[in-house]
PDBML (XML) file of the C-alpha atoms, coordinates in Angstrom:
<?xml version="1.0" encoding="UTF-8" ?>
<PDBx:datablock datablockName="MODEL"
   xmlns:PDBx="http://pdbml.pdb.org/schema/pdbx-v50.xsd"
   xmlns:xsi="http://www.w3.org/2001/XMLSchema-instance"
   xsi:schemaLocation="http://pdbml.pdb.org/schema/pdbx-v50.xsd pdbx-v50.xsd">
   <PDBx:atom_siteCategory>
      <PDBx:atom_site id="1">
         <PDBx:B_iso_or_equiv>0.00</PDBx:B_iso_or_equiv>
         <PDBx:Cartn_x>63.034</PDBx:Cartn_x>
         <PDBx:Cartn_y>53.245</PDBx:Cartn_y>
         <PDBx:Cartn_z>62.085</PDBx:Cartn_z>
         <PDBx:auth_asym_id>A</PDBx:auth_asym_id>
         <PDBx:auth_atom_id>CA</PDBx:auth_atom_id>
         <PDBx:auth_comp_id>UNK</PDBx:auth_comp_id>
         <PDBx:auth_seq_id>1</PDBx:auth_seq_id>
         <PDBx:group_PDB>ATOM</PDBx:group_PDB>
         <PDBx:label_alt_id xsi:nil="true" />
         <PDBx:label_asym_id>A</PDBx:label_asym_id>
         <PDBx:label_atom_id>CA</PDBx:label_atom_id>
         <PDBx:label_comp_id>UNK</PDBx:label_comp_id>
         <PDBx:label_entity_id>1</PDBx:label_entity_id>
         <PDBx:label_seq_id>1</PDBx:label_seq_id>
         <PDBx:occupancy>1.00</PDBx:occupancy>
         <PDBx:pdbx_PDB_model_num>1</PDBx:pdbx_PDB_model_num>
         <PDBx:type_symbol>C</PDBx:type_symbol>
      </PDBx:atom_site>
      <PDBx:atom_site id="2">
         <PDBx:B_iso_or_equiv>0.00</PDBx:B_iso_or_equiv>
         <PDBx:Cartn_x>66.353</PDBx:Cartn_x>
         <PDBx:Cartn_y>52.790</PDBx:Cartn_y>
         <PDBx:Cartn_z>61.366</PDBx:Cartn_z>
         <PDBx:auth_asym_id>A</PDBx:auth_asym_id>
         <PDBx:auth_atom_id>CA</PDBx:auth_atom_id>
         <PDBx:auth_comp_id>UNK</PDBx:auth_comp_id>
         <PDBx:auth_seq_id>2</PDBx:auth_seq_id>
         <PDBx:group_PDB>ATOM</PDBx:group_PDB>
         <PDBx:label_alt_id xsi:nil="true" />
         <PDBx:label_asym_id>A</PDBx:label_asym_id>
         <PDBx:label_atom_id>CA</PDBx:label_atom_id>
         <PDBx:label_comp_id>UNK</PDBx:label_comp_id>
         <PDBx:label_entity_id>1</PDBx:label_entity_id>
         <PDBx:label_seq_id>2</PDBx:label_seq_id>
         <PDBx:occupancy>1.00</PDBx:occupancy>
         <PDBx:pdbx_PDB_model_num>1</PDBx:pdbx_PDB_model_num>
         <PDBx:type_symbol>C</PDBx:type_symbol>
      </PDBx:atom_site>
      <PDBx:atom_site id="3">
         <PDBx:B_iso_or_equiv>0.00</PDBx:B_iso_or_equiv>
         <PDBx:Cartn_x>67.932</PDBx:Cartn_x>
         <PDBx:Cartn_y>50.754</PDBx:Cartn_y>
         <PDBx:Cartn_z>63.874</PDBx:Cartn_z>
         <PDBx:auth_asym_id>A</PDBx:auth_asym_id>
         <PDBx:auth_atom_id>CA</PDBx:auth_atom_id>
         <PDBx:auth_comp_id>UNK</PDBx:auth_comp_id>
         <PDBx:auth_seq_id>3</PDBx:auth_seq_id>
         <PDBx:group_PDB>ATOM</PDBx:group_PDB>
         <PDBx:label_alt_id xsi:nil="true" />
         <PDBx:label_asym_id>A</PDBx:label_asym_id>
         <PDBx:label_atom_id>CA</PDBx:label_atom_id>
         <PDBx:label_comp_id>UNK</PDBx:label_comp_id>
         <PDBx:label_entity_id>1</PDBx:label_entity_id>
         <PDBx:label_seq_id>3</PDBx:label_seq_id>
         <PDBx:occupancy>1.00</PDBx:occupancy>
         <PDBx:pdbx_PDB_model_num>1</PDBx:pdbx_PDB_model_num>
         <PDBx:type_symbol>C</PDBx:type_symbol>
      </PDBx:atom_site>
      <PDBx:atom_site id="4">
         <PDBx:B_iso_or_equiv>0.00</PDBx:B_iso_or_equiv>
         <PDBx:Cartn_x>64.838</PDBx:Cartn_x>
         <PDBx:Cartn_y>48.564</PDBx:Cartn_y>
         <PDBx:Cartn_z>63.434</PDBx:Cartn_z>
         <PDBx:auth_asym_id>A</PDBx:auth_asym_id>
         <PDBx:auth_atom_id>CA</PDBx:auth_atom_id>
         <PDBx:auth_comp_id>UNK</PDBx:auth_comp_id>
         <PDBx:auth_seq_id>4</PDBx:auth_seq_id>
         <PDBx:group_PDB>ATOM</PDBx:group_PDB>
         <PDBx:label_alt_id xsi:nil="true" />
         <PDBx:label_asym_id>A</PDBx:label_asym_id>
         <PDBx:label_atom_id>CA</PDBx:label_atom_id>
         <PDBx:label_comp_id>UNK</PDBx:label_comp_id>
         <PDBx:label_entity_id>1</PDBx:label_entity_id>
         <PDBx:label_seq_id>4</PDBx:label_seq_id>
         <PDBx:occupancy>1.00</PDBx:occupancy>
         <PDBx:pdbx_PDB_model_num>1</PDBx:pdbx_PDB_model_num>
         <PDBx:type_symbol>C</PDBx:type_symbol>
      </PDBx:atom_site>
      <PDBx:atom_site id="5">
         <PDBx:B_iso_or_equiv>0.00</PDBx:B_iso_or_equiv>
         <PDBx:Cartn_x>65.723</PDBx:Cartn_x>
         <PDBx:Cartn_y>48.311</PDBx:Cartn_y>
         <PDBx:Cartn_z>59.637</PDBx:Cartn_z>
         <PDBx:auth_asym_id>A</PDBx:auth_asym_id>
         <PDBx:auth_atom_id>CA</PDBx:auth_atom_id>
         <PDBx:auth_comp_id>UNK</PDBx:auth_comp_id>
         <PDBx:auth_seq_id>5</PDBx:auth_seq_id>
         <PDBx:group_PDB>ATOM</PDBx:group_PDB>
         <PDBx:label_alt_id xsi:nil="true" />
         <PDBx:label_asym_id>A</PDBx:label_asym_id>
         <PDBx:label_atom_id>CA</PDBx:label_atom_id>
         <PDBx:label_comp_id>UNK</PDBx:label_comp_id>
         <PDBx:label_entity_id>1</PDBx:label_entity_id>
         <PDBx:label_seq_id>5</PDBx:label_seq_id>
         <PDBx:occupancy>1.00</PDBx:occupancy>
         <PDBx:pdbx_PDB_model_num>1</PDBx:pdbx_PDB_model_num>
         <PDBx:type_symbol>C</PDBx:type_symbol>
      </PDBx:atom_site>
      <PDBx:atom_site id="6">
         <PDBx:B_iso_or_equiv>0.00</PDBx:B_iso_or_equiv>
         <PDBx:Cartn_x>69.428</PDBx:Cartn_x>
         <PDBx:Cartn_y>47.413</PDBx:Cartn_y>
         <PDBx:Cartn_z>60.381</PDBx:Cartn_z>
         <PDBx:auth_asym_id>A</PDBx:auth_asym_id>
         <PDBx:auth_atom_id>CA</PDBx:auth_atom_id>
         <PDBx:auth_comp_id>UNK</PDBx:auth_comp_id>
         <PDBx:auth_seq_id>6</PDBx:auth_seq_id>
         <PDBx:group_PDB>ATOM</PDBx:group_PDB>
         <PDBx:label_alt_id xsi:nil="true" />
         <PDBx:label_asym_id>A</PDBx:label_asym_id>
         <PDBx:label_atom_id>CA</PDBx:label_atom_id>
         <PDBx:label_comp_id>UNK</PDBx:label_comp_id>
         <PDBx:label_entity_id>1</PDBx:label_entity_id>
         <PDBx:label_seq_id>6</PDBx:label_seq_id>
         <PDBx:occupancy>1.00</PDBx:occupancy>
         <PDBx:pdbx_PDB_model_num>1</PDBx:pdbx_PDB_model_num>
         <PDBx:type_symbol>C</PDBx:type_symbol>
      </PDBx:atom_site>
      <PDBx:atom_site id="7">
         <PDBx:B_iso_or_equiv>0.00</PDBx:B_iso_or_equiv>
         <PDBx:Cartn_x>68.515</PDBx:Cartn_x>
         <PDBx:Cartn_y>45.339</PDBx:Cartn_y>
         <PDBx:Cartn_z>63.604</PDBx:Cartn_z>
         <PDBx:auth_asym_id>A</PDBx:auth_asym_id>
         <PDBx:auth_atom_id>CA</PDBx:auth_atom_id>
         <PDBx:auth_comp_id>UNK</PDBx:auth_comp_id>
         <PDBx:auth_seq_id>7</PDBx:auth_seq_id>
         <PDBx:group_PDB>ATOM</PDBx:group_PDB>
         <PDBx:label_alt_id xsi:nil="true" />
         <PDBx:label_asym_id>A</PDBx:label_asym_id>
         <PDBx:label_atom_id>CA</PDBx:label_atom_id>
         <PDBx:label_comp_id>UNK</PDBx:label_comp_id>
         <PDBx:label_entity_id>1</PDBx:label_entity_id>
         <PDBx:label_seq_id>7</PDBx:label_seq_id>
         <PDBx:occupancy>1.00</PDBx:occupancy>
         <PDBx:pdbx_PDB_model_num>1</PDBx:pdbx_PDB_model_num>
         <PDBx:type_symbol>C</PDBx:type_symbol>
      </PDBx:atom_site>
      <PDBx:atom_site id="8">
         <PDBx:B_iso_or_equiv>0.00</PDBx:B_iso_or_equiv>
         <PDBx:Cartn_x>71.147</PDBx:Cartn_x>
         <PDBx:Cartn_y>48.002</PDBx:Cartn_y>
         <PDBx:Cartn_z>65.871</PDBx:Cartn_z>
         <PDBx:auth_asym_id>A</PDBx:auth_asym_id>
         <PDBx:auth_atom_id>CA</PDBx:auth_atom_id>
         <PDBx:auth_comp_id>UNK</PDBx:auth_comp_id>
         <PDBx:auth_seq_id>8</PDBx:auth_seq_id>
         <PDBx:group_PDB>ATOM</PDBx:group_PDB>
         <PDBx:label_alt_id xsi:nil="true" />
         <PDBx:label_asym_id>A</PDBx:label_asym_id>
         <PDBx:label_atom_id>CA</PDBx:label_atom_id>
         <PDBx:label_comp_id>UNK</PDBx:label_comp_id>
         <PDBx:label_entity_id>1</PDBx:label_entity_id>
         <PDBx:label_seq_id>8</PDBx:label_seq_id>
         <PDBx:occupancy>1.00</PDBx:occupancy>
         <PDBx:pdbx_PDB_model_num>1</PDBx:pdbx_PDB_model_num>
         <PDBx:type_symbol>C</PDBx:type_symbol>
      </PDBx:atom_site>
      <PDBx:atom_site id="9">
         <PDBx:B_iso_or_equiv>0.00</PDBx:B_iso_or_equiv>
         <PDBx:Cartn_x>71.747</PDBx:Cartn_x>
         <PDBx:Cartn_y>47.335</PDBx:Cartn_y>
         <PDBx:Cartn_z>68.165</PDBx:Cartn_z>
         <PDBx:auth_asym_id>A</PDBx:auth_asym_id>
         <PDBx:auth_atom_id>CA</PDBx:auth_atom_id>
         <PDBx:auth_comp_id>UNK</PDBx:auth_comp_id>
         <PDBx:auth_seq_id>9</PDBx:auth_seq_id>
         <PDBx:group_PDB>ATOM</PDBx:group_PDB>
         <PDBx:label_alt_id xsi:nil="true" />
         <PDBx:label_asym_id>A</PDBx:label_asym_id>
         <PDBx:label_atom_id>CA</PDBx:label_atom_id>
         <PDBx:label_comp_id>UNK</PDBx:label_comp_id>
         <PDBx:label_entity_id>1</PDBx:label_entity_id>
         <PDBx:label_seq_id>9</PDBx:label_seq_id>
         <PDBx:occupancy>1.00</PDBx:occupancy>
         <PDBx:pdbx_PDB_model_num>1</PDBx:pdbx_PDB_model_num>
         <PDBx:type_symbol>C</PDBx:type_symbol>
      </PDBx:atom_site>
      <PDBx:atom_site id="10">
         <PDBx:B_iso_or_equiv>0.00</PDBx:B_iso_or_equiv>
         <PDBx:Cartn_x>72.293</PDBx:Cartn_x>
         <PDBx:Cartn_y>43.313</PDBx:Cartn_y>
         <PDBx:Cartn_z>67.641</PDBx:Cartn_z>
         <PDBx:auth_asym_id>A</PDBx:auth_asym_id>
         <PDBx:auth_atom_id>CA</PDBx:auth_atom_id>
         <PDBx:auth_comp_id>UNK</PDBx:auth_comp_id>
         <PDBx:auth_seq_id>10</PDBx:auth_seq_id>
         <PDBx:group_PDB>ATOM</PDBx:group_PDB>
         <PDBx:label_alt_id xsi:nil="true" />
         <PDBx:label_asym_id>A</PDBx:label_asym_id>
         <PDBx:label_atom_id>CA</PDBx:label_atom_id>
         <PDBx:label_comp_id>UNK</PDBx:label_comp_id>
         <PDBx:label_entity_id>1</PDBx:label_entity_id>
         <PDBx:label_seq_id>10</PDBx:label_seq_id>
         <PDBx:occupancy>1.00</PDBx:occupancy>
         <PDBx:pdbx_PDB_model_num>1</PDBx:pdbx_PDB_model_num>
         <PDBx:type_symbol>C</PDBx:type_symbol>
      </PDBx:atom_site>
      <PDBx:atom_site id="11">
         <PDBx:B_iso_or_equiv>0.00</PDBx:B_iso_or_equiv>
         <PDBx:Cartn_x>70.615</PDBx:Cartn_x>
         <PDBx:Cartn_y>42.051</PDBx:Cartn_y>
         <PDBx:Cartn_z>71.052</PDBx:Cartn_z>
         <PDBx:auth_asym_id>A</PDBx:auth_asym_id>
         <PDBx:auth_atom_id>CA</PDBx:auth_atom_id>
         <PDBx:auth_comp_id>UNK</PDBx:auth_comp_id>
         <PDBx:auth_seq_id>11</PDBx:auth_seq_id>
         <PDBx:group_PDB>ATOM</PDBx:group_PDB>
         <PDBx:label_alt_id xsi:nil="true" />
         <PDBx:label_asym_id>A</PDBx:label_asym_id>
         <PDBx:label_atom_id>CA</PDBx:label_atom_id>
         <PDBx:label_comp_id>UNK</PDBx:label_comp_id>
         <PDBx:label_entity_id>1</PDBx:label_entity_id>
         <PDBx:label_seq_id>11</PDBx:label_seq_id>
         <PDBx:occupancy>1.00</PDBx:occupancy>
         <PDBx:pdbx_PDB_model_num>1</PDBx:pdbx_PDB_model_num>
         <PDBx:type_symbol>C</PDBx:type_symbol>
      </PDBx:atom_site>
      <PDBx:atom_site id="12">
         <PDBx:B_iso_or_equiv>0.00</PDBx:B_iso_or_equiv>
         <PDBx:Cartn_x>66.958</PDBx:Cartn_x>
         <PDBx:Cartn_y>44.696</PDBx:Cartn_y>
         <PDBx:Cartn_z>70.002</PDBx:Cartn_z>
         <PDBx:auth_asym_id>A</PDBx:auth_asym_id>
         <PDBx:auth_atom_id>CA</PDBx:auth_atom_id>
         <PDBx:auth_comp_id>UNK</PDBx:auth_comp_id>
         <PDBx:auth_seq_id>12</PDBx:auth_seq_id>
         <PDBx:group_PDB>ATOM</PDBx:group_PDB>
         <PDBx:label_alt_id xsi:nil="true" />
         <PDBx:label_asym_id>A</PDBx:label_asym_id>
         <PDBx:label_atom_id>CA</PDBx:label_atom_id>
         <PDBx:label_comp_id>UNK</PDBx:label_comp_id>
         <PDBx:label_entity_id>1</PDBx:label_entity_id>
         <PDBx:label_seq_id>12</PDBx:label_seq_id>
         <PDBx:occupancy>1.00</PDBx:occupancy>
         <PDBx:pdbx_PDB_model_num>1</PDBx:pdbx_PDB_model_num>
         <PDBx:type_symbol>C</PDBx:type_symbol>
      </PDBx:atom_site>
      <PDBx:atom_site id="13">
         <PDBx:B_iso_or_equiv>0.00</PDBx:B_iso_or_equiv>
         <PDBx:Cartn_x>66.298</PDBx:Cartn_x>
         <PDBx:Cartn_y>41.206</PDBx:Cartn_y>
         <PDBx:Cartn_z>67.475</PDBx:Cartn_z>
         <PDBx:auth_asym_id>A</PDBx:auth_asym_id>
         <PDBx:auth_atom_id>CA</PDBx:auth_atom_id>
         <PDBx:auth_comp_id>UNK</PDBx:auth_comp_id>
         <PDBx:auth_seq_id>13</PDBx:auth_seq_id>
         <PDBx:group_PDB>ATOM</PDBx:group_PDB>
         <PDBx:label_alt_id xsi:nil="true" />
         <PDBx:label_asym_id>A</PDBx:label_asym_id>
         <PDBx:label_atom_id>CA</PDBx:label_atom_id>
         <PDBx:label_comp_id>UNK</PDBx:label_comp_id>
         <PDBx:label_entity_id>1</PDBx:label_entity_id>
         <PDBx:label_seq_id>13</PDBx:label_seq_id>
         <PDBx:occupancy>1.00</PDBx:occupancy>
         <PDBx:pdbx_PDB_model_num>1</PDBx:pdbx_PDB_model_num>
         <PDBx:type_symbol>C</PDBx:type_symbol>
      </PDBx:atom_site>
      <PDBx:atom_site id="14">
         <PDBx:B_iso_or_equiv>0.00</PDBx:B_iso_or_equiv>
         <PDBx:Cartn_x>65.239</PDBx:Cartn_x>
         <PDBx:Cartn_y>39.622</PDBx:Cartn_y>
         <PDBx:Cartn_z>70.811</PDBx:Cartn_z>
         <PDBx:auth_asym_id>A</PDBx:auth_asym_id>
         <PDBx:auth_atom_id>CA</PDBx:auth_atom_id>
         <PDBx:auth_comp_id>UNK</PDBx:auth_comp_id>
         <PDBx:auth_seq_id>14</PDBx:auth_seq_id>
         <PDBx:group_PDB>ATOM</PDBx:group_PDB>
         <PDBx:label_alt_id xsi:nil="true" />
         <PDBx:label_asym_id>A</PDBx:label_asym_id>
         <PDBx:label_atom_id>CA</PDBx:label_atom_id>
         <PDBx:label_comp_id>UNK</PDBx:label_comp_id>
         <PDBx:label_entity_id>1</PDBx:label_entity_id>
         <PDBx:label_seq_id>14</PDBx:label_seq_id>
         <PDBx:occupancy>1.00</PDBx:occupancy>
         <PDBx:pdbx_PDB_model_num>1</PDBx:pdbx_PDB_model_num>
         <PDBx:type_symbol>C</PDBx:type_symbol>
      </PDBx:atom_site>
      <PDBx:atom_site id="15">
         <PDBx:B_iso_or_equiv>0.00</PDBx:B_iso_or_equiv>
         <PDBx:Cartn_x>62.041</PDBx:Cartn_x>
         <PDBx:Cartn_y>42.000</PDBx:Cartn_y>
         <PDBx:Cartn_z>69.801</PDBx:Cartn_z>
         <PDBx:auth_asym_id>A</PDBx:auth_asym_id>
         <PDBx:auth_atom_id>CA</PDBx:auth_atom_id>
         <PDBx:auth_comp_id>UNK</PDBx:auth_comp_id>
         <PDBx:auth_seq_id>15</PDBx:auth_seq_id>
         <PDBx:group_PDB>ATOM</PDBx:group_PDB>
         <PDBx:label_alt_id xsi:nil="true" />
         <PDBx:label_asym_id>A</PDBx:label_asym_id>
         <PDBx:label_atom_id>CA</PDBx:label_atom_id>
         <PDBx:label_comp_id>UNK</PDBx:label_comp_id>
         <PDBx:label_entity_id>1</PDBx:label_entity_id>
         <PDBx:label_seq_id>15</PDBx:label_seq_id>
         <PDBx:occupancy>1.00</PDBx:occupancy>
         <PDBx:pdbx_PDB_model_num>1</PDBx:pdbx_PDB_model_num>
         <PDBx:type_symbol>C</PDBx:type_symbol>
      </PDBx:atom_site>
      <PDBx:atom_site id="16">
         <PDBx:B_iso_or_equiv>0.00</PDBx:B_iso_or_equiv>
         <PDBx:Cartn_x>62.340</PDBx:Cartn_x>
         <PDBx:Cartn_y>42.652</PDBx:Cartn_y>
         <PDBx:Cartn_z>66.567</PDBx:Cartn_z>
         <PDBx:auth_asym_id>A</PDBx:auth_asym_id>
         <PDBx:auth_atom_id>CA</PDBx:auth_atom_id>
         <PDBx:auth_comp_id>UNK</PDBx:auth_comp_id>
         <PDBx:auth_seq_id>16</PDBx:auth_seq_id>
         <PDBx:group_PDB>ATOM</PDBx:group_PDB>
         <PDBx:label_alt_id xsi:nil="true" />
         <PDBx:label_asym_id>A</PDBx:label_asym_id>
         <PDBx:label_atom_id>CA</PDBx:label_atom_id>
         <PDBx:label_comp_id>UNK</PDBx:label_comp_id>
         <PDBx:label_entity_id>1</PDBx:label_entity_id>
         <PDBx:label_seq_id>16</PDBx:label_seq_id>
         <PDBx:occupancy>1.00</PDBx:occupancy>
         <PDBx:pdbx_PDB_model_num>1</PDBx:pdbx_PDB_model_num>
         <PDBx:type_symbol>C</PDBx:type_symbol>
      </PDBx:atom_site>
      <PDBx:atom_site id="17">
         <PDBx:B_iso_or_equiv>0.00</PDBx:B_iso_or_equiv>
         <PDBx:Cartn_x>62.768</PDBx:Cartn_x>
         <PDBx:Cartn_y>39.062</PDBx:Cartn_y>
         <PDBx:Cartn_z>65.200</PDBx:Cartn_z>
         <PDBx:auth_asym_id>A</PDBx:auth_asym_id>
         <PDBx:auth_atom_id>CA</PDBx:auth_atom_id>
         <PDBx:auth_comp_id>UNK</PDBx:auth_comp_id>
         <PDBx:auth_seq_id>17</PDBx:auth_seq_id>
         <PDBx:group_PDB>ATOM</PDBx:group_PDB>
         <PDBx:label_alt_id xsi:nil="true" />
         <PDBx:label_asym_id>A</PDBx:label_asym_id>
         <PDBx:label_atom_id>CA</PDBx:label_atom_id>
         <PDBx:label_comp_id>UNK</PDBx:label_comp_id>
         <PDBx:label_entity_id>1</PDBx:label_entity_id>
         <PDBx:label_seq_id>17</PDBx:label_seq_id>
         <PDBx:occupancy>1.00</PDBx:occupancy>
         <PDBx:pdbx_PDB_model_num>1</PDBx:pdbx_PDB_model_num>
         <PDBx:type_symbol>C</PDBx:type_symbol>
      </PDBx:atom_site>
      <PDBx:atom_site id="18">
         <PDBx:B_iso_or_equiv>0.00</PDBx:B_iso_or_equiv>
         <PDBx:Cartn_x>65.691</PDBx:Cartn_x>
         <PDBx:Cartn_y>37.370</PDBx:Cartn_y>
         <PDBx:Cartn_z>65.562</PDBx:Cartn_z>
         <PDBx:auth_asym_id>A</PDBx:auth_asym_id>
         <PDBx:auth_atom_id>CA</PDBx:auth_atom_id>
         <PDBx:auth_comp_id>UNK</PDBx:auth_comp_id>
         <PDBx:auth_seq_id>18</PDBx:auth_seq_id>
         <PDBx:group_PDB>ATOM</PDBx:group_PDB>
         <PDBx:label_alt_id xsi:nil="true" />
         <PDBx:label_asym_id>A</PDBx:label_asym_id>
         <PDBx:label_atom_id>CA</PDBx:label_atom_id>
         <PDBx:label_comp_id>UNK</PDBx:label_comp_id>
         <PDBx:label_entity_id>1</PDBx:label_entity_id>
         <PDBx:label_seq_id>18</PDBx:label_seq_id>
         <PDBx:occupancy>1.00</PDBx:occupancy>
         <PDBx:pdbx_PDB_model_num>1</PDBx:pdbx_PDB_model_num>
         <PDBx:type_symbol>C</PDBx:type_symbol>
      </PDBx:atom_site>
      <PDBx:atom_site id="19">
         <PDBx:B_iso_or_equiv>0.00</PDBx:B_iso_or_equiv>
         <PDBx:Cartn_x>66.962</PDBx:Cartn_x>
         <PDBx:Cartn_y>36.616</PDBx:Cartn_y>
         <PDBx:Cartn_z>61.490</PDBx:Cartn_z>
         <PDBx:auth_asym_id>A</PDBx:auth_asym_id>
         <PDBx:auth_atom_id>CA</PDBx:auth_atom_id>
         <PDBx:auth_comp_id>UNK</PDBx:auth_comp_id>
         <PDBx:auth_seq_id>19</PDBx:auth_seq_id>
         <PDBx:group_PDB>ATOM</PDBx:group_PDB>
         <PDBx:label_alt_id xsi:nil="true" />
         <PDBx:label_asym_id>A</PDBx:label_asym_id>
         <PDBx:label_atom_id>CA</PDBx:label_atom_id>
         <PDBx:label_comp_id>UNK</PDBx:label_comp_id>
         <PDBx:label_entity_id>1</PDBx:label_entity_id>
         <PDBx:label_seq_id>19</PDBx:label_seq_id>
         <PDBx:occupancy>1.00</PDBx:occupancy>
         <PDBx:pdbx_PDB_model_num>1</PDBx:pdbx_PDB_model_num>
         <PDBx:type_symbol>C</PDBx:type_symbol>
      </PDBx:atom_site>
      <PDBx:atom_site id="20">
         <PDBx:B_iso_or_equiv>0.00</PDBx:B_iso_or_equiv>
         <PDBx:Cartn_x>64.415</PDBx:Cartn_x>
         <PDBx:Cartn_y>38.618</PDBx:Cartn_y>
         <PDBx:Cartn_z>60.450</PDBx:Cartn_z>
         <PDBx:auth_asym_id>A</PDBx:auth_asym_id>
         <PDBx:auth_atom_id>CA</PDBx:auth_atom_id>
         <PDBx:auth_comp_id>UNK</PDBx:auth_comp_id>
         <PDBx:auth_seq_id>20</PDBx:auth_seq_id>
         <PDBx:group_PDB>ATOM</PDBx:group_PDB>
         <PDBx:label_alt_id xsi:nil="true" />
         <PDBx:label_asym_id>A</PDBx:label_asym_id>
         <PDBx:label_atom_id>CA</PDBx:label_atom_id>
         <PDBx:label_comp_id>UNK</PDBx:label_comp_id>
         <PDBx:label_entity_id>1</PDBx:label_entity_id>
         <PDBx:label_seq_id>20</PDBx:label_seq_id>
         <PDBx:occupancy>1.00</PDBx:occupancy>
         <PDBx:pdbx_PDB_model_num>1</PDBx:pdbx_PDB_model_num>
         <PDBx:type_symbol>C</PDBx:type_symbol>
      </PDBx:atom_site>
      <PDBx:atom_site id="21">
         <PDBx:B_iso_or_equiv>0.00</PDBx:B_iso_or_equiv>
         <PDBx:Cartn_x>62.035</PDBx:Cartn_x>
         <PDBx:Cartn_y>41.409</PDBx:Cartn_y>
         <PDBx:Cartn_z>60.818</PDBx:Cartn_z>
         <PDBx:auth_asym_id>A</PDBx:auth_asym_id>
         <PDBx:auth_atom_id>CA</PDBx:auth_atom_id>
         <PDBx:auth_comp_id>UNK</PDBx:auth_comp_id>
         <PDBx:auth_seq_id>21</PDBx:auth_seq_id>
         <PDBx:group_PDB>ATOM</PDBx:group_PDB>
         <PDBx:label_alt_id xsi:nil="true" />
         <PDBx:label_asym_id>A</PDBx:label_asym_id>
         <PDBx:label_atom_id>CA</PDBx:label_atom_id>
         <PDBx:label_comp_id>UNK</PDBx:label_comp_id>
         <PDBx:label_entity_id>1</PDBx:label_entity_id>
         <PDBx:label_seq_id>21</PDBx:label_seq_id>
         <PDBx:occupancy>1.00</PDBx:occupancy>
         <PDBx:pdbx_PDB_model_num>1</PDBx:pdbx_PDB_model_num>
         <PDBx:type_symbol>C</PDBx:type_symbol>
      </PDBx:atom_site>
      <PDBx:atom_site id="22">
         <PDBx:B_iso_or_equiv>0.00</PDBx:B_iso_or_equiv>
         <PDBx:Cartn_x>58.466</PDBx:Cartn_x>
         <PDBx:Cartn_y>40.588</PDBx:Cartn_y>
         <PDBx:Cartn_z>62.566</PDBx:Cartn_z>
         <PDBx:auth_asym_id>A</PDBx:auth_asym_id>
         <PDBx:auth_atom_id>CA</PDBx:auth_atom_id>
         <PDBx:auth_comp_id>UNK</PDBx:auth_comp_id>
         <PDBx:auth_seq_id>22</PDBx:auth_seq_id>
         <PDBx:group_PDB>ATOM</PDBx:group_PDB>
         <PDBx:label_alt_id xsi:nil="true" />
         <PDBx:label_asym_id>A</PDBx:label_asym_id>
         <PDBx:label_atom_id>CA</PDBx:label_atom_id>
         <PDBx:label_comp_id>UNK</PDBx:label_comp_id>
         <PDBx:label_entity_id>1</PDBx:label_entity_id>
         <PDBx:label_seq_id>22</PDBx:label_seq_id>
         <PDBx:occupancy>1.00</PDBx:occupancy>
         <PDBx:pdbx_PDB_model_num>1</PDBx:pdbx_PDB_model_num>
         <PDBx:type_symbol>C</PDBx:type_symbol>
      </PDBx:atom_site>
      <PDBx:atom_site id="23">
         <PDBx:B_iso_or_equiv>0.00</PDBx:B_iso_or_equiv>
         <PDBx:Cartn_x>57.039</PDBx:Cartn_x>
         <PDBx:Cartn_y>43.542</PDBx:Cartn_y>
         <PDBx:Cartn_z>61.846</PDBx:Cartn_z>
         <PDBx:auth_asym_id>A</PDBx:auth_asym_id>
         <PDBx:auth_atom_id>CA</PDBx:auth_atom_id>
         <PDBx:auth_comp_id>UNK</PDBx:auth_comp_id>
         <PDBx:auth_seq_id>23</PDBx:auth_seq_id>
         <PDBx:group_PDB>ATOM</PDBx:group_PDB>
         <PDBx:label_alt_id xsi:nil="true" />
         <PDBx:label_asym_id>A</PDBx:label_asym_id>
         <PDBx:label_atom_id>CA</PDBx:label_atom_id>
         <PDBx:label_comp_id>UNK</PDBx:label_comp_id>
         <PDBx:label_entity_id>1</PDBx:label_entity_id>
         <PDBx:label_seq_id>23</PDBx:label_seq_id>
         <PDBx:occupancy>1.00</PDBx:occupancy>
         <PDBx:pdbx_PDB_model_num>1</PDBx:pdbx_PDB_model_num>
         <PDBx:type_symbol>C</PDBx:type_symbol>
      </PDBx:atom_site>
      <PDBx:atom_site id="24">
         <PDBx:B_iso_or_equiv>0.00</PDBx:B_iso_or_equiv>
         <PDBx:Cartn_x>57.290</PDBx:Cartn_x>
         <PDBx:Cartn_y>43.987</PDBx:Cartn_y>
         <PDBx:Cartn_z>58.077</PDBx:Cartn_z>
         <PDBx:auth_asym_id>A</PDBx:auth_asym_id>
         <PDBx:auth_atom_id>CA</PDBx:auth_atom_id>
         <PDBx:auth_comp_id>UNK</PDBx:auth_comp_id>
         <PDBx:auth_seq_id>24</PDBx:auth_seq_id>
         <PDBx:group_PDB>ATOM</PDBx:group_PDB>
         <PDBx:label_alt_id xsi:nil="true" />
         <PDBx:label_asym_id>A</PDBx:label_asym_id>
         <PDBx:label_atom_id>CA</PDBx:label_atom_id>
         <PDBx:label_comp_id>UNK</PDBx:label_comp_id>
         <PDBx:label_entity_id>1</PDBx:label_entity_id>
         <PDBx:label_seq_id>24</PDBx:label_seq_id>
         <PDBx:occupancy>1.00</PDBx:occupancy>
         <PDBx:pdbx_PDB_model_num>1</PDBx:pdbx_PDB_model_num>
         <PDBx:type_symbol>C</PDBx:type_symbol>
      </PDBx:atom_site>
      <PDBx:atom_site id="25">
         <PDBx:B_iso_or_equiv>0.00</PDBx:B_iso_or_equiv>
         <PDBx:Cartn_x>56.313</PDBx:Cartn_x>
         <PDBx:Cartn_y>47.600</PDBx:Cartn_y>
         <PDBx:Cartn_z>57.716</PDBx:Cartn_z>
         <PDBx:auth_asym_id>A</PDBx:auth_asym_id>
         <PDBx:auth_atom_id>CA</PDBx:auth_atom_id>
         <PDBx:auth_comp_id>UNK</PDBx:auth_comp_id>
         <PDBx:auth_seq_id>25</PDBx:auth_seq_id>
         <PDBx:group_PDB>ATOM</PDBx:group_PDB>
         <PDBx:label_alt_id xsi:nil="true" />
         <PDBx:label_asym_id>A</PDBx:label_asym_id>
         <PDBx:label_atom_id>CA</PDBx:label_atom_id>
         <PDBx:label_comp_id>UNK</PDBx:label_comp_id>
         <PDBx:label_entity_id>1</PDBx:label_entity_id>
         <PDBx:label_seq_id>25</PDBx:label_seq_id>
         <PDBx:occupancy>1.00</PDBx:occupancy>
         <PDBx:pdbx_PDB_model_num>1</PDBx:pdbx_PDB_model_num>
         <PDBx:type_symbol>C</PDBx:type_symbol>
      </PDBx:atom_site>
   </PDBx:atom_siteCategory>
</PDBx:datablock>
């Protein structure tokens, strides 16, 4: 939950959304 939240590390926004979250919950 946290290292979604922060994006940690840097290269994981490849999934999670790169300048911003995709998943908003």
């Amino acid at each position: 939950d946290w290292r979604s939240m922060r994006a940690k590390p840097f290269f994981s926004r490849a999934s999670l959304g790169l300048l911003r979250p995709k998943h908003r919950i």
